[in-house]
C-alpha atoms as a PDB file:
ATOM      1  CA  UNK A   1       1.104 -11.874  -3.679  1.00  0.00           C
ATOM      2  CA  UNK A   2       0.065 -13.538  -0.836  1.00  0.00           C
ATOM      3  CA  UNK A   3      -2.542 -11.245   0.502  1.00  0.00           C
ATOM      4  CA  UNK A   4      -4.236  -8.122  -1.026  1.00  0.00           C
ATOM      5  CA  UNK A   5      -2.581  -5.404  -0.059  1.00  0.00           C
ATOM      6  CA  UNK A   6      -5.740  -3.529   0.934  1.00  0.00           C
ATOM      7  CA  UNK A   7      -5.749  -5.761   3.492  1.00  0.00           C
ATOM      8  CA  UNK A   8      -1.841  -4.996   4.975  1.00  0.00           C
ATOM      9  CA  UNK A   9      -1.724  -3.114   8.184  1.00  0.00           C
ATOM     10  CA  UNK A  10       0.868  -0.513   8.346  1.00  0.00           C
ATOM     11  CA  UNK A  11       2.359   0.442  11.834  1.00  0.00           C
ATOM     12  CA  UNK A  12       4.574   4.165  12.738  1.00  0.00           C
ATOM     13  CA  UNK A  13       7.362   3.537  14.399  1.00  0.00           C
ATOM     14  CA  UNK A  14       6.124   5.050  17.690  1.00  0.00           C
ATOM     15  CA  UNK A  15       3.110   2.412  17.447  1.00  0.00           C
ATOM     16  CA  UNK A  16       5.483  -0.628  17.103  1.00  0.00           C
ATOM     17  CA  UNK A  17       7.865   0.795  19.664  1.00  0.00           C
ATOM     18  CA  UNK A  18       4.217   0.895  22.254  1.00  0.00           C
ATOM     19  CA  UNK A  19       3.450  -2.708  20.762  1.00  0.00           C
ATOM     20  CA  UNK A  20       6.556  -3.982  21.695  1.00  0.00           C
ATOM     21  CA  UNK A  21       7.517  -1.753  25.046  1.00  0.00           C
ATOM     22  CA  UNK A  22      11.024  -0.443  23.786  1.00  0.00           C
ATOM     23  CA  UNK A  23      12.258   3.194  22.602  1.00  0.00           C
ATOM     24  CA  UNK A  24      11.111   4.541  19.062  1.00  0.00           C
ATOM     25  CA  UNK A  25      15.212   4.167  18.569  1.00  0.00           C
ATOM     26  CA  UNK A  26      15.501   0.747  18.970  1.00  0.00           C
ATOM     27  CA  UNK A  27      13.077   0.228  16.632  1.00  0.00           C
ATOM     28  CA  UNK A  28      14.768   2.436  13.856  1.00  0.00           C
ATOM     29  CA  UNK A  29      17.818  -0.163  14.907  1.00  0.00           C
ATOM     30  CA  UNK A  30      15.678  -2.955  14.600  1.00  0.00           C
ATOM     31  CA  UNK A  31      14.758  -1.769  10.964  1.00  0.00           C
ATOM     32  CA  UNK A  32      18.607  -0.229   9.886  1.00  0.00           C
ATOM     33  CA  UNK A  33      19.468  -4.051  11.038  1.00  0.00           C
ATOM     34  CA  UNK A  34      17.373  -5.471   8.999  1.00  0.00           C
ATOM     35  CA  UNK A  35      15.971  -7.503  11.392  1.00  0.00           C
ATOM     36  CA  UNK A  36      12.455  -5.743  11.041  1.00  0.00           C
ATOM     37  CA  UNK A  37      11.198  -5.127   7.654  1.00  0.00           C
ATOM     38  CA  UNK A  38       9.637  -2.023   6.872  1.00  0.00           C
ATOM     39  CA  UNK A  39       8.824   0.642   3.923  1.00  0.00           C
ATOM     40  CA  UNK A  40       9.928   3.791   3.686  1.00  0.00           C
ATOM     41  CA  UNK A  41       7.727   7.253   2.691  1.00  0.00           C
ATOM     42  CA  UNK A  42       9.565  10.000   2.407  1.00  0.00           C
ATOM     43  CA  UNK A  43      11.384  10.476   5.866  1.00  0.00           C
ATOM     44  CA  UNK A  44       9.280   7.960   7.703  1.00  0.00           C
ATOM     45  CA  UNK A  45       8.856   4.258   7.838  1.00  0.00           C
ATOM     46  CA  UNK A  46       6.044   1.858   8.154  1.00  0.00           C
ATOM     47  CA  UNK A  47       5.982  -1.773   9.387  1.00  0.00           C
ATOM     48  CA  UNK A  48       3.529  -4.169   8.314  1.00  0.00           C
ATOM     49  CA  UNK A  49       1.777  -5.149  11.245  1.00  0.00           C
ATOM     50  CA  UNK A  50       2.843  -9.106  10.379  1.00  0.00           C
ATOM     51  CA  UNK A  51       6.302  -8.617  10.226  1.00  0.00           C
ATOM     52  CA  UNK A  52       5.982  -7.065  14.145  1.00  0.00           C
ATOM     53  CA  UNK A  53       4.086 -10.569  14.795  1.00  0.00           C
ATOM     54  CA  UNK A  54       6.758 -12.337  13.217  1.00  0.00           C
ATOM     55  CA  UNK A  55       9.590 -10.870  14.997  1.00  0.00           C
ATOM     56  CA  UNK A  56       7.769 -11.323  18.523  1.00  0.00           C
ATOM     57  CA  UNK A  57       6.924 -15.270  17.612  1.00  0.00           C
ATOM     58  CA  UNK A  58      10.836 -15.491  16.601  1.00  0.00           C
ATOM     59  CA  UNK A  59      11.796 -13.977  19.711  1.00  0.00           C
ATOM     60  CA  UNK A  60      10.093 -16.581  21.582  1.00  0.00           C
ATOM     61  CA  UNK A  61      11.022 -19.279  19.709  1.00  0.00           C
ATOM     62  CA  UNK A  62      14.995 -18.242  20.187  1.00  0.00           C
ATOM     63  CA  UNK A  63      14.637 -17.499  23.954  1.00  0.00           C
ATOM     64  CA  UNK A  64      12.409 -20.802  24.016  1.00  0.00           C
ATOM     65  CA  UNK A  65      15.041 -23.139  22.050  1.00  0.00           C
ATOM     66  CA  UNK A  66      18.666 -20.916  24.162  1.00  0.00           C
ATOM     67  CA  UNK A  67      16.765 -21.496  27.635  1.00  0.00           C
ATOM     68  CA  UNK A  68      16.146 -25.432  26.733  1.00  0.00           C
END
């Protein structure tokens, strides 16, 4: 494994959807679409804090490479 896990950040859904500015829903889409990875615990999910940093840098990097 890449890192130790005790060093993995874990993010609610509410706390991405504030990270990001968009609704706690279209984050749940954003995870059902697999398009954001998360785990789930019982009813809720958690998002590593790097895959949130990964989506926002590949978000850029489309918008950058469509616009040019």
């Amino acid at each position: 494994m890449a890192r130790d896990l005790s060093e993995v950040r874990f993010l609610t859904v509410a706390e991405v959807a504030d990270m990001m500015r968009v609704s706690k829903m279209t984050v749940y889409r954003l995870v059902h679409a697999g398009e954001l990875p998360a785990i789930r615990f019982g009813r809720s999910f958690r998002v590593p804090e790097s895959a949130v940093e990964a989506a926002i840098t590949s978000h850029i990097a489309d918008s950058d490479s469509a616009a040019g």
